[in-house]
C-alpha atoms as a PDB file:
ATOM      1  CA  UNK A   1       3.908 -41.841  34.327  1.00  0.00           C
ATOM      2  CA  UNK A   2       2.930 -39.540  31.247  1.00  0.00           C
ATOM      3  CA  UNK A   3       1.511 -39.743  28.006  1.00  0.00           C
ATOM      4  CA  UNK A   4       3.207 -40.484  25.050  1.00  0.00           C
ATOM      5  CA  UNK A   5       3.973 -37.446  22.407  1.00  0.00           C
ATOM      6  CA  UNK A   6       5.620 -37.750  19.018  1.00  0.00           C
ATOM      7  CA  UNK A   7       9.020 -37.236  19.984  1.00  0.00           C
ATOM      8  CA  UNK A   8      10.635 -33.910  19.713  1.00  0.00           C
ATOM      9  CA  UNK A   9      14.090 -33.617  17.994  1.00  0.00           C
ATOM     10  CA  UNK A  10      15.168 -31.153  20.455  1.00  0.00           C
ATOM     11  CA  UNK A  11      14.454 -30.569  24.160  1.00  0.00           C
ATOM     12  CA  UNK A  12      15.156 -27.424  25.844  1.00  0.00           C
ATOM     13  CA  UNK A  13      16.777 -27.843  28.965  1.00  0.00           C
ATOM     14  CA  UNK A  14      16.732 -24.941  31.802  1.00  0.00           C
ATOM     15  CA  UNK A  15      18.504 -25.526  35.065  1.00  0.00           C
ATOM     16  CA  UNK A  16      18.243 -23.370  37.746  1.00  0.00           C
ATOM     17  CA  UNK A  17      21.279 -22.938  39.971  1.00  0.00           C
ATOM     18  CA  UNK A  18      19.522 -21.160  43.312  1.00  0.00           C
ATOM     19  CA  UNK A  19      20.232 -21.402  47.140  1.00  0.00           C
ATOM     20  CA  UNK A  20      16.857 -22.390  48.659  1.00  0.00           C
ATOM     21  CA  UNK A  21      16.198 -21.364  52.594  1.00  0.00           C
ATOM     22  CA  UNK A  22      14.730 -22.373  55.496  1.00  0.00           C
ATOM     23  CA  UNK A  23      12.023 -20.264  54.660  1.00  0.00           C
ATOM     24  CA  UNK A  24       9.263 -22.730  53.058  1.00  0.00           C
ATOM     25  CA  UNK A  25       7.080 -19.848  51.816  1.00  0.00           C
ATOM     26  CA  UNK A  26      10.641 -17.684  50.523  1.00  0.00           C
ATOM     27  CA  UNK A  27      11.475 -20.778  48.279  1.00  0.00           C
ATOM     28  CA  UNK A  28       7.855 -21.271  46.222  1.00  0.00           C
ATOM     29  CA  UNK A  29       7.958 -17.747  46.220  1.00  0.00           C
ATOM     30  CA  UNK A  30      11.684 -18.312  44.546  1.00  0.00           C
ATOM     31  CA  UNK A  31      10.493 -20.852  42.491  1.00  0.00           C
ATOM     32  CA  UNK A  32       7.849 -18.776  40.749  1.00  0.00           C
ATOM     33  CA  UNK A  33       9.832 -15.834  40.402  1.00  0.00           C
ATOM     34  CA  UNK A  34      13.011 -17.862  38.910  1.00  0.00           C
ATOM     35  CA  UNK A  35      11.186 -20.755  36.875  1.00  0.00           C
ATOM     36  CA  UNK A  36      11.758 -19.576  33.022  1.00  0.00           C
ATOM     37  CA  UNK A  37       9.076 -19.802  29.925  1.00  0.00           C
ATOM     38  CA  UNK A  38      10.066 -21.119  26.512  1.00  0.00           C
ATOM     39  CA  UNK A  39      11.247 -24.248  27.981  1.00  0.00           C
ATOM     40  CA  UNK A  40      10.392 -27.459  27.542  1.00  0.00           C
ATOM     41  CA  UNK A  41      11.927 -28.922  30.544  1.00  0.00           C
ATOM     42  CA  UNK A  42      13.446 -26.824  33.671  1.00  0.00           C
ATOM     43  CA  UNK A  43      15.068 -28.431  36.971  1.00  0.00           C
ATOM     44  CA  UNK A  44      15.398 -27.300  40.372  1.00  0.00           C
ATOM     45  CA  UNK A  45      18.327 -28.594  42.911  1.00  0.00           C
ATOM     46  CA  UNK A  46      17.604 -30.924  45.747  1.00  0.00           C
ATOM     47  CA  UNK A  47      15.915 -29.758  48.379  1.00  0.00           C
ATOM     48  CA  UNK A  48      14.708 -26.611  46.739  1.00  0.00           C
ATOM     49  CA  UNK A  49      11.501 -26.741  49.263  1.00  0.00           C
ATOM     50  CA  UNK A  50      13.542 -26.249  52.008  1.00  0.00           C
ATOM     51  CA  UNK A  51      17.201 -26.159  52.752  1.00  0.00           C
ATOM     52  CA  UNK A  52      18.405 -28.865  54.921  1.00  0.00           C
ATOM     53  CA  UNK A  53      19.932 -26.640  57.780  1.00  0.00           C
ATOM     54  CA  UNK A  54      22.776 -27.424  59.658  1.00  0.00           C
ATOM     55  CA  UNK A  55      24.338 -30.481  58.961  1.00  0.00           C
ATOM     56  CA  UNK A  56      22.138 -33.072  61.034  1.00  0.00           C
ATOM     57  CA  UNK A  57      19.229 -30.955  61.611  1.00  0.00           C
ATOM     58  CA  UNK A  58      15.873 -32.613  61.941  1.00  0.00           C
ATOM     59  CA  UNK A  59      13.930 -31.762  58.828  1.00  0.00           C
ATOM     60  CA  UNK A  60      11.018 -33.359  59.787  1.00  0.00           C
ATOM     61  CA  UNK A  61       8.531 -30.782  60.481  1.00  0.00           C
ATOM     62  CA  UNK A  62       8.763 -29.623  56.667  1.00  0.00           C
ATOM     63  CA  UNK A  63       8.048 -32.425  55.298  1.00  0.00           C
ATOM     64  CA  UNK A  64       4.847 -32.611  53.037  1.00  0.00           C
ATOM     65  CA  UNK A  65       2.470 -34.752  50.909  1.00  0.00           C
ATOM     66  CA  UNK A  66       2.887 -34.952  47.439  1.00  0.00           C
ATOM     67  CA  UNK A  67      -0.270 -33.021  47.361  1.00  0.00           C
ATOM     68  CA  UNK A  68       1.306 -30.171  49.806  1.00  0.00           C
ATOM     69  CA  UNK A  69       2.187 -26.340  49.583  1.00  0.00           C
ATOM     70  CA  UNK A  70       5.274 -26.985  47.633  1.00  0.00           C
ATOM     71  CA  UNK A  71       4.110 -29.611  44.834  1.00  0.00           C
ATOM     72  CA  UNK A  72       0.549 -28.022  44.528  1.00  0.00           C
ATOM     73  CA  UNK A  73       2.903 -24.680  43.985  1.00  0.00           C
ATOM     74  CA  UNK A  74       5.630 -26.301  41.207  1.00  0.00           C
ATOM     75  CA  UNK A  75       2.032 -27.516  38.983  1.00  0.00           C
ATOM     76  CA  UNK A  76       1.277 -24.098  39.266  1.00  0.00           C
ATOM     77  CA  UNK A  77       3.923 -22.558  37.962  1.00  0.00           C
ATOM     78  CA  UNK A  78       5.004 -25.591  35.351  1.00  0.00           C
ATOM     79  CA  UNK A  79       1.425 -25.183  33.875  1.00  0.00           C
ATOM     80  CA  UNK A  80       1.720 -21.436  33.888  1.00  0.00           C
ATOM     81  CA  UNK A  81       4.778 -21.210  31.704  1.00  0.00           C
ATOM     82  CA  UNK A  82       4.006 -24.576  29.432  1.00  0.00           C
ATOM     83  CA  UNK A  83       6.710 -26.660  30.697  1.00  0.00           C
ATOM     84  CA  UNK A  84       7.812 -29.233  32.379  1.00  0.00           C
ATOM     85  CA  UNK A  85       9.173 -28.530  36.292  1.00  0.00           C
ATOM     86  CA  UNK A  86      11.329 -31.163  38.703  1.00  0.00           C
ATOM     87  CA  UNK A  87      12.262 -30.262  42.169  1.00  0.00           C
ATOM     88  CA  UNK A  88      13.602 -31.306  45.131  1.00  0.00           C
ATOM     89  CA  UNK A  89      11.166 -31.213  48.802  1.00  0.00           C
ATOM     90  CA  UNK A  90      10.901 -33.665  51.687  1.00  0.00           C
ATOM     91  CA  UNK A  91       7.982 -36.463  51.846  1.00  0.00           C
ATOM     92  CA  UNK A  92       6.341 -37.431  54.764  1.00  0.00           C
ATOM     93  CA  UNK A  93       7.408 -41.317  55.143  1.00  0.00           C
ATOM     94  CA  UNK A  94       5.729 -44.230  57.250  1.00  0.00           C
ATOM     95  CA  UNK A  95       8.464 -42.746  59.446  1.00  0.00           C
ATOM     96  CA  UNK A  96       7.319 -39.166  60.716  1.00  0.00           C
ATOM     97  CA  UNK A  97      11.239 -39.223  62.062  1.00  0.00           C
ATOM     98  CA  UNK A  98      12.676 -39.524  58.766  1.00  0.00           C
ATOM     99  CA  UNK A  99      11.045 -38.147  55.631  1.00  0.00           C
ATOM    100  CA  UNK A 100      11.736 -39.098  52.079  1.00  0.00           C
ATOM    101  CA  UNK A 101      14.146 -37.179  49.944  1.00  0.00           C
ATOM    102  CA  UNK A 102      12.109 -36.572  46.715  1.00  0.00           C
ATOM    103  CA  UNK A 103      12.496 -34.984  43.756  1.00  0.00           C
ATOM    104  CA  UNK A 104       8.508 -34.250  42.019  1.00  0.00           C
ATOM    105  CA  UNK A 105       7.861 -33.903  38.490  1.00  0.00           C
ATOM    106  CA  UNK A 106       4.742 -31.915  37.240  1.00  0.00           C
ATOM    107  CA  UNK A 107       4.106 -29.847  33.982  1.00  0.00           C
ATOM    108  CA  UNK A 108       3.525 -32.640  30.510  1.00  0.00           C
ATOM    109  CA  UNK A 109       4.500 -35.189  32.950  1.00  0.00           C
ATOM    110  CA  UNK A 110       3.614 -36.144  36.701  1.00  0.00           C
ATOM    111  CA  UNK A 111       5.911 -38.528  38.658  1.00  0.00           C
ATOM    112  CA  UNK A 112       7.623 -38.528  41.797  1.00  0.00           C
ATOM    113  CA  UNK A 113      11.383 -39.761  42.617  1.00  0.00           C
ATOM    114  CA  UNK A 114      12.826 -40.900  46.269  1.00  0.00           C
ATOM    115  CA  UNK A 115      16.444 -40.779  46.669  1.00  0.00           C
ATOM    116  CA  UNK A 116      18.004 -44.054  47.006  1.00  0.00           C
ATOM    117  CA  UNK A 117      21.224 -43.591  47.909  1.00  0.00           C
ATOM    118  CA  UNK A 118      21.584 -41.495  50.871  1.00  0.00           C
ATOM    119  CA  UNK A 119      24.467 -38.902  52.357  1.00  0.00           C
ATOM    120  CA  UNK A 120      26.095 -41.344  54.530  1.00  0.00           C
ATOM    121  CA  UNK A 121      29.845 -40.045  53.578  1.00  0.00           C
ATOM    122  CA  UNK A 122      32.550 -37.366  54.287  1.00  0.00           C
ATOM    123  CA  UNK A 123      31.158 -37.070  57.619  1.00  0.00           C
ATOM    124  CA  UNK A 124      27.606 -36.640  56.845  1.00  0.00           C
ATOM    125  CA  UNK A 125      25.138 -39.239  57.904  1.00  0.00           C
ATOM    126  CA  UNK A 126      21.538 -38.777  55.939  1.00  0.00           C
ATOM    127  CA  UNK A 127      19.877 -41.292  56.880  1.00  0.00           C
ATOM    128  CA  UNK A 128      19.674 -40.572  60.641  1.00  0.00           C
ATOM    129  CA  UNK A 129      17.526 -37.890  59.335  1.00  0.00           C
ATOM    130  CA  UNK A 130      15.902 -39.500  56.124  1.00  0.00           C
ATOM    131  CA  UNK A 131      14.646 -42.549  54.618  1.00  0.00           C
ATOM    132  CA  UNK A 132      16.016 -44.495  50.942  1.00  0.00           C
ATOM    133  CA  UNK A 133      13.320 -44.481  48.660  1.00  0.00           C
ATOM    134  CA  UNK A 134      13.034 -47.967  46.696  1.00  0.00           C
ATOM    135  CA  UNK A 135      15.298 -48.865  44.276  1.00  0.00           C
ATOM    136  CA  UNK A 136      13.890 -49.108  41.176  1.00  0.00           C
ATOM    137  CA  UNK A 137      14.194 -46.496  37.789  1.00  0.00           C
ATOM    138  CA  UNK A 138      12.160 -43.497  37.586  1.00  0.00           C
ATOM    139  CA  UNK A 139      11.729 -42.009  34.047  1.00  0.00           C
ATOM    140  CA  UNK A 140       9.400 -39.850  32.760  1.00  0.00           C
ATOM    141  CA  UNK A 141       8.676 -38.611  28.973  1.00  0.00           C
ATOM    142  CA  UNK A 142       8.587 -35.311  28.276  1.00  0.00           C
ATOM    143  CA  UNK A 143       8.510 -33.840  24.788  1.00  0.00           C
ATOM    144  CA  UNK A 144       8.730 -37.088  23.696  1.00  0.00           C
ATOM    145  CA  UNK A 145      12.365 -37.646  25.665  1.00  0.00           C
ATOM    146  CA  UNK A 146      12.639 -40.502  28.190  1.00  0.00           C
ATOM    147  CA  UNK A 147      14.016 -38.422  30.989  1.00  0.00           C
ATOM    148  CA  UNK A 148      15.601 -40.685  34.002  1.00  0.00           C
ATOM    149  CA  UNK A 149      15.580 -39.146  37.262  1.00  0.00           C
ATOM    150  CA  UNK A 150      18.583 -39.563  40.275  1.00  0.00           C
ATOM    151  CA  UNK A 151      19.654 -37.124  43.284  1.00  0.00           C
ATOM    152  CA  UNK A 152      22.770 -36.009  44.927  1.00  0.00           C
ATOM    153  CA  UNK A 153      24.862 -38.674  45.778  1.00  0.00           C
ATOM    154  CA  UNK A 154      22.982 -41.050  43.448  1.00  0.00           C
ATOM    155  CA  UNK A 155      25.808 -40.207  41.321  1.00  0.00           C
ATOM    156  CA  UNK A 156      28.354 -41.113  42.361  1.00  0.00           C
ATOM    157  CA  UNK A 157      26.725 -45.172  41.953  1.00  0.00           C
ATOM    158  CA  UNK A 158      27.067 -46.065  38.325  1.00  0.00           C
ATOM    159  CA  UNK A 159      24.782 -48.551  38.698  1.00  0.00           C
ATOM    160  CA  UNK A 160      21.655 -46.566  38.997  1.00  0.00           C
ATOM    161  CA  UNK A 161      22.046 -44.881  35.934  1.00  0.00           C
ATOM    162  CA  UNK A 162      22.744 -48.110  33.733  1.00  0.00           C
ATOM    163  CA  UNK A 163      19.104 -49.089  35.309  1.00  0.00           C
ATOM    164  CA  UNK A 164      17.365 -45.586  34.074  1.00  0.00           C
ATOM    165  CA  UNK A 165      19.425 -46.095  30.882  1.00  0.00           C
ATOM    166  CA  UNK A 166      17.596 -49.706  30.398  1.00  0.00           C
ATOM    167  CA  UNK A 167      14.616 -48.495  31.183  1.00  0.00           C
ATOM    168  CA  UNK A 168      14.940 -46.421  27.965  1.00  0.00           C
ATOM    169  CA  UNK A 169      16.074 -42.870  29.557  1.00  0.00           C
ATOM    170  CA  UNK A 170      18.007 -40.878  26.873  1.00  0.00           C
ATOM    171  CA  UNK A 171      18.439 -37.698  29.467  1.00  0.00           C
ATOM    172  CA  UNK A 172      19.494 -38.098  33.150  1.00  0.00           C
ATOM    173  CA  UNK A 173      19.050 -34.957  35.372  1.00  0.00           C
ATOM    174  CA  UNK A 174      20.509 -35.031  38.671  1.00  0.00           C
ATOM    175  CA  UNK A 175      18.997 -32.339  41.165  1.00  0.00           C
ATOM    176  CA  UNK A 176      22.013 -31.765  43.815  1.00  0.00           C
ATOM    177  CA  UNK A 177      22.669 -30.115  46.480  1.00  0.00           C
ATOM    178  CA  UNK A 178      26.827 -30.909  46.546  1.00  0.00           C
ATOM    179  CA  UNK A 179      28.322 -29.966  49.485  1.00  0.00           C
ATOM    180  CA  UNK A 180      31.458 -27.965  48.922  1.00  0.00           C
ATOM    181  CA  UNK A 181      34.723 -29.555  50.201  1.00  0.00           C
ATOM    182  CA  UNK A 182      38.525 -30.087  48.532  1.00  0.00           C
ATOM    183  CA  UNK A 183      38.106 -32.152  45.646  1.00  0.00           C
ATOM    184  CA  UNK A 184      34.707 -31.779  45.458  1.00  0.00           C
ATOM    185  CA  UNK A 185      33.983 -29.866  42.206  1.00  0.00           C
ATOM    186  CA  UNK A 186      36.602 -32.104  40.818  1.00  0.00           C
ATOM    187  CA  UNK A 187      34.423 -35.246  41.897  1.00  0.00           C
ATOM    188  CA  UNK A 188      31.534 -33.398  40.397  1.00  0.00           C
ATOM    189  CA  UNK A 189      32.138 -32.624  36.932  1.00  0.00           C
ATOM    190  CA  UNK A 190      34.099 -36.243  37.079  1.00  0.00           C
ATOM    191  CA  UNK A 191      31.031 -37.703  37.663  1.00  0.00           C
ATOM    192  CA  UNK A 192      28.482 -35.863  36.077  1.00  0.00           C
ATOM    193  CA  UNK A 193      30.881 -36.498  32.404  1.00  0.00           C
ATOM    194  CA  UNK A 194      31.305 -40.325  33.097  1.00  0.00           C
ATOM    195  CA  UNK A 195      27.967 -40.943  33.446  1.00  0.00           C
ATOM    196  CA  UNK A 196      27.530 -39.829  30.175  1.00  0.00           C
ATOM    197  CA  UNK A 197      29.990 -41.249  28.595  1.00  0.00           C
ATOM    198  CA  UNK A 198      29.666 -44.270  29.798  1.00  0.00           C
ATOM    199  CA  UNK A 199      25.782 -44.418  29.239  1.00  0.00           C
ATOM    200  CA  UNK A 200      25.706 -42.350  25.863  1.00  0.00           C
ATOM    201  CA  UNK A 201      23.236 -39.961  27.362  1.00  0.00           C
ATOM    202  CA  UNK A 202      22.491 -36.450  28.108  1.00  0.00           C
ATOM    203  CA  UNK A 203      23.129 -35.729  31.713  1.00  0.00           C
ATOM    204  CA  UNK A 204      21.863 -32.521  33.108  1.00  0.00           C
ATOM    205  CA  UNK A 205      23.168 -31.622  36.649  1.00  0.00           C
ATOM    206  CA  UNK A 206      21.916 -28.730  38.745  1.00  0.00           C
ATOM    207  CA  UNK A 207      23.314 -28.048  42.551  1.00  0.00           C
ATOM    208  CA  UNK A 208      22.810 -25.326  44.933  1.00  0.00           C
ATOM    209  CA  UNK A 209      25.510 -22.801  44.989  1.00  0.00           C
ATOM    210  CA  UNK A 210      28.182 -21.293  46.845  1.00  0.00           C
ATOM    211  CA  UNK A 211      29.847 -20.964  49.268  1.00  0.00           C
ATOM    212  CA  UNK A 212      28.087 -23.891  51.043  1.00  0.00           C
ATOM    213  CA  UNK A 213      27.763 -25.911  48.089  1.00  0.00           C
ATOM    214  CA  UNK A 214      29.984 -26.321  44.945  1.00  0.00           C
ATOM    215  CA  UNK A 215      27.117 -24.950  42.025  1.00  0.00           C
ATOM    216  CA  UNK A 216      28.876 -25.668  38.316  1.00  0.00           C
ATOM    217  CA  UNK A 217      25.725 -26.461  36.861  1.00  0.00           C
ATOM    218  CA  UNK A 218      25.863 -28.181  33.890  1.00  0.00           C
ATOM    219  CA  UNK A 219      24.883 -30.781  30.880  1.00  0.00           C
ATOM    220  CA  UNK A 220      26.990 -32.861  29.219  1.00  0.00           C
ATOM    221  CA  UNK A 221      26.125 -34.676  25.923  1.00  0.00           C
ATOM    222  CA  UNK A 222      26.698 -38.525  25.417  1.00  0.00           C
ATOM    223  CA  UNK A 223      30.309 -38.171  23.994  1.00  0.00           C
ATOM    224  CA  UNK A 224      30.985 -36.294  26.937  1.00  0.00           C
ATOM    225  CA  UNK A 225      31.401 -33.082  25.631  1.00  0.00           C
ATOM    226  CA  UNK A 226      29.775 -29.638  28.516  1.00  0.00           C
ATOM    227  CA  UNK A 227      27.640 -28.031  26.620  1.00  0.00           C
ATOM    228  CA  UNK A 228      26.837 -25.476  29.179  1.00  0.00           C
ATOM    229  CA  UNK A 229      28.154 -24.880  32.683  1.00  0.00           C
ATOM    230  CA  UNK A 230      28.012 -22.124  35.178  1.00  0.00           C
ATOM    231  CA  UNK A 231      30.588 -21.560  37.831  1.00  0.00           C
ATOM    232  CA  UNK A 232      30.233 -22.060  41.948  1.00  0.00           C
ATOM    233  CA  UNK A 233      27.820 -19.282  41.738  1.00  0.00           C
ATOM    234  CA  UNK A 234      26.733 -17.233  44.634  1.00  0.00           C
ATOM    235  CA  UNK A 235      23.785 -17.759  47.252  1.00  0.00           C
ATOM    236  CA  UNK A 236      22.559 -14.442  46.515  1.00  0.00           C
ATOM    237  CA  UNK A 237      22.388 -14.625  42.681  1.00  0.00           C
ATOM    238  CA  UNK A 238      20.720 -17.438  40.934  1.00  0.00           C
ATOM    239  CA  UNK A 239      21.621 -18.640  37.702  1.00  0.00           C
ATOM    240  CA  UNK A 240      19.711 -20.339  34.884  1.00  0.00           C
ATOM    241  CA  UNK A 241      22.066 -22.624  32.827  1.00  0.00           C
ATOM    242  CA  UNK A 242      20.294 -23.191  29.510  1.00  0.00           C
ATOM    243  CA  UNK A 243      21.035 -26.079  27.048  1.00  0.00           C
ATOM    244  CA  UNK A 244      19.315 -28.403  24.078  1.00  0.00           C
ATOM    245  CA  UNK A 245      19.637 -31.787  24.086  1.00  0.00           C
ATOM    246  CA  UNK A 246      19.035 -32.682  20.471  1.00  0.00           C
ATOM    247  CA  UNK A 247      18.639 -36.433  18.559  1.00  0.00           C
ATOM    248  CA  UNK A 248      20.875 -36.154  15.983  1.00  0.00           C
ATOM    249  CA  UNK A 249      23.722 -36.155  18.467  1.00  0.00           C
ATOM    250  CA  UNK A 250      22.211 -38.958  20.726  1.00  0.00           C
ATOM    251  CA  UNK A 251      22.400 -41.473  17.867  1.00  0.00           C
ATOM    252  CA  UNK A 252      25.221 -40.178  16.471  1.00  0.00           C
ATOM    253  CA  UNK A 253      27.031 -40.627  20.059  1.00  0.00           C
ATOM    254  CA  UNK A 254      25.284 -44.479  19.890  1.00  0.00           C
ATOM    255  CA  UNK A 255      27.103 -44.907  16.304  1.00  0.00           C
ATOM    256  CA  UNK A 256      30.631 -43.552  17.363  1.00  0.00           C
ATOM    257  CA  UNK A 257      30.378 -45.149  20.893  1.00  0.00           C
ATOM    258  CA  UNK A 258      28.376 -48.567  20.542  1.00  0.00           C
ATOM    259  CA  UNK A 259      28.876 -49.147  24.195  1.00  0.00           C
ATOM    260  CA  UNK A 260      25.520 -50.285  25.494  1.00  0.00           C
ATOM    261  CA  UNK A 261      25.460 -52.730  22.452  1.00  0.00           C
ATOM    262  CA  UNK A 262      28.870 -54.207  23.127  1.00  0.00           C
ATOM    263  CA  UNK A 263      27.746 -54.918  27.053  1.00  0.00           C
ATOM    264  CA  UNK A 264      28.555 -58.090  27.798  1.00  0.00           C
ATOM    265  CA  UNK A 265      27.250 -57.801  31.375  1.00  0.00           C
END
């Protein structure tokens, strides 16, 4: 999916914690404007291309190619700035009904991730509107980091991240748009923290904010430790959460935490 680069020993993370609209043209525009330079590696929430509406809304009609308005747009702007840029937009599917939920990569590396595990839970029903994408890893190198790639509710399955883990990811970033709700942030961070743990990885989780979704951006590092996080944020004022993910802490994390060597499974 990219070419191989002699690996860096630190990545620079940026997430961007921003409410996208149903305004197709207002969120490119957004991404331009809020995409930041000196990174090597900046993520978008799910569904930045265009909000989903009201719960249950037919989202059909904005879906795109992976050639579209909205991809064409994030190459643009990742190649302007000399990074790399993942966002969320709906595909057009075999199904014209029910797009794809897809996350596209573009900047040092070009790749494109379907969800797999859709919002069919507390009361939501995604896939009357949507379509699973197969299930099988997505990672991606950039800067030399094998960067594994979920969305949204993908989380909350362990098993997809072991996969992306043992297909060599070292960073996981998980684009989200986490519907607020009791309990909700508290599932979040949970979630977001175990998968590193459990994984010794990076995992670098971006939502939409408040007040319709929860926000608390943030990356964790494989011995679980946040080493940034923003708040629930506000649908008027973006955020950039800004982080490294750096080697000598991976391996260290694989020395203290042999884990993924002591698998018997």
């Amino acid at each position: 999916m990219s070419n191989a680069t002699e690996p860096q020993e630190r990545l620079r993370l940026a997430l961007v914690q921003a409410a996208s609209g149903l305004e197709p043209a207002e969120n490119r525009a957004a991404l331009d404007r809020l995409t930041p330079e000196h990174q090597d590696l900046v993520v978008f929430p799910e569904a930045f291309a265009r909000d989903f509406g009201d719960a249950g809304s037919d989202v059909s009609a904005y879906a795109e190619p992976l050639d579209g308005p909205f991809a064409t747009e994030v190459e643009r702007v990742a190649g302007e700035r000399g990074t790399t840029v993942v966002a969320g937009m709906f595909e057009r599917s075999e199904d014209p009904e029910r797009p794809f939920n897809t996350l596209v990569v573009r900047g040092s590396a070009t790749a494109s991730y379907r969800k797999v595990h859709l919002y069919d839970s507390f009361g939501y029903r995604e896939s009357d509107r949507l379509t699973a994408g197969p299930v099988e890893p997505a990672v991606v190198e950039v800067g030399g980091w094998r960067v594994g790639l979920m969305t949204c509710y993908d989380l909350r399955f362990p098993e997809l991240t072991r996969r992306l883990v043992d297909a060599g990811a070292e960073l996981v970033v998980v684009p989200a748009a986490w519907v607020a709700g009791p309990r909700k942030v508290d599932h979040w961070r949970t979630l977001v923290t175990a998968r590193a743990i459990e994984n010794t990885v990076y995992v670098a989780a971006v939502g939409q904010p408040a007040p319709r979704y929860t926000g608390h951006s943030m990356v964790v590092d494989p011995l679980g430790d946040v080493v940034a996080e923003t708040g629930a944020g506000d649908a008027g004022a973006p955020e950039v959460v800004t982080a490294e993910a750096d080697r000598t802490t991976l391996a260290g994390a694989r020395r203290t935490n042999p884990s993924l060597l002591n698998r018997r499974l």
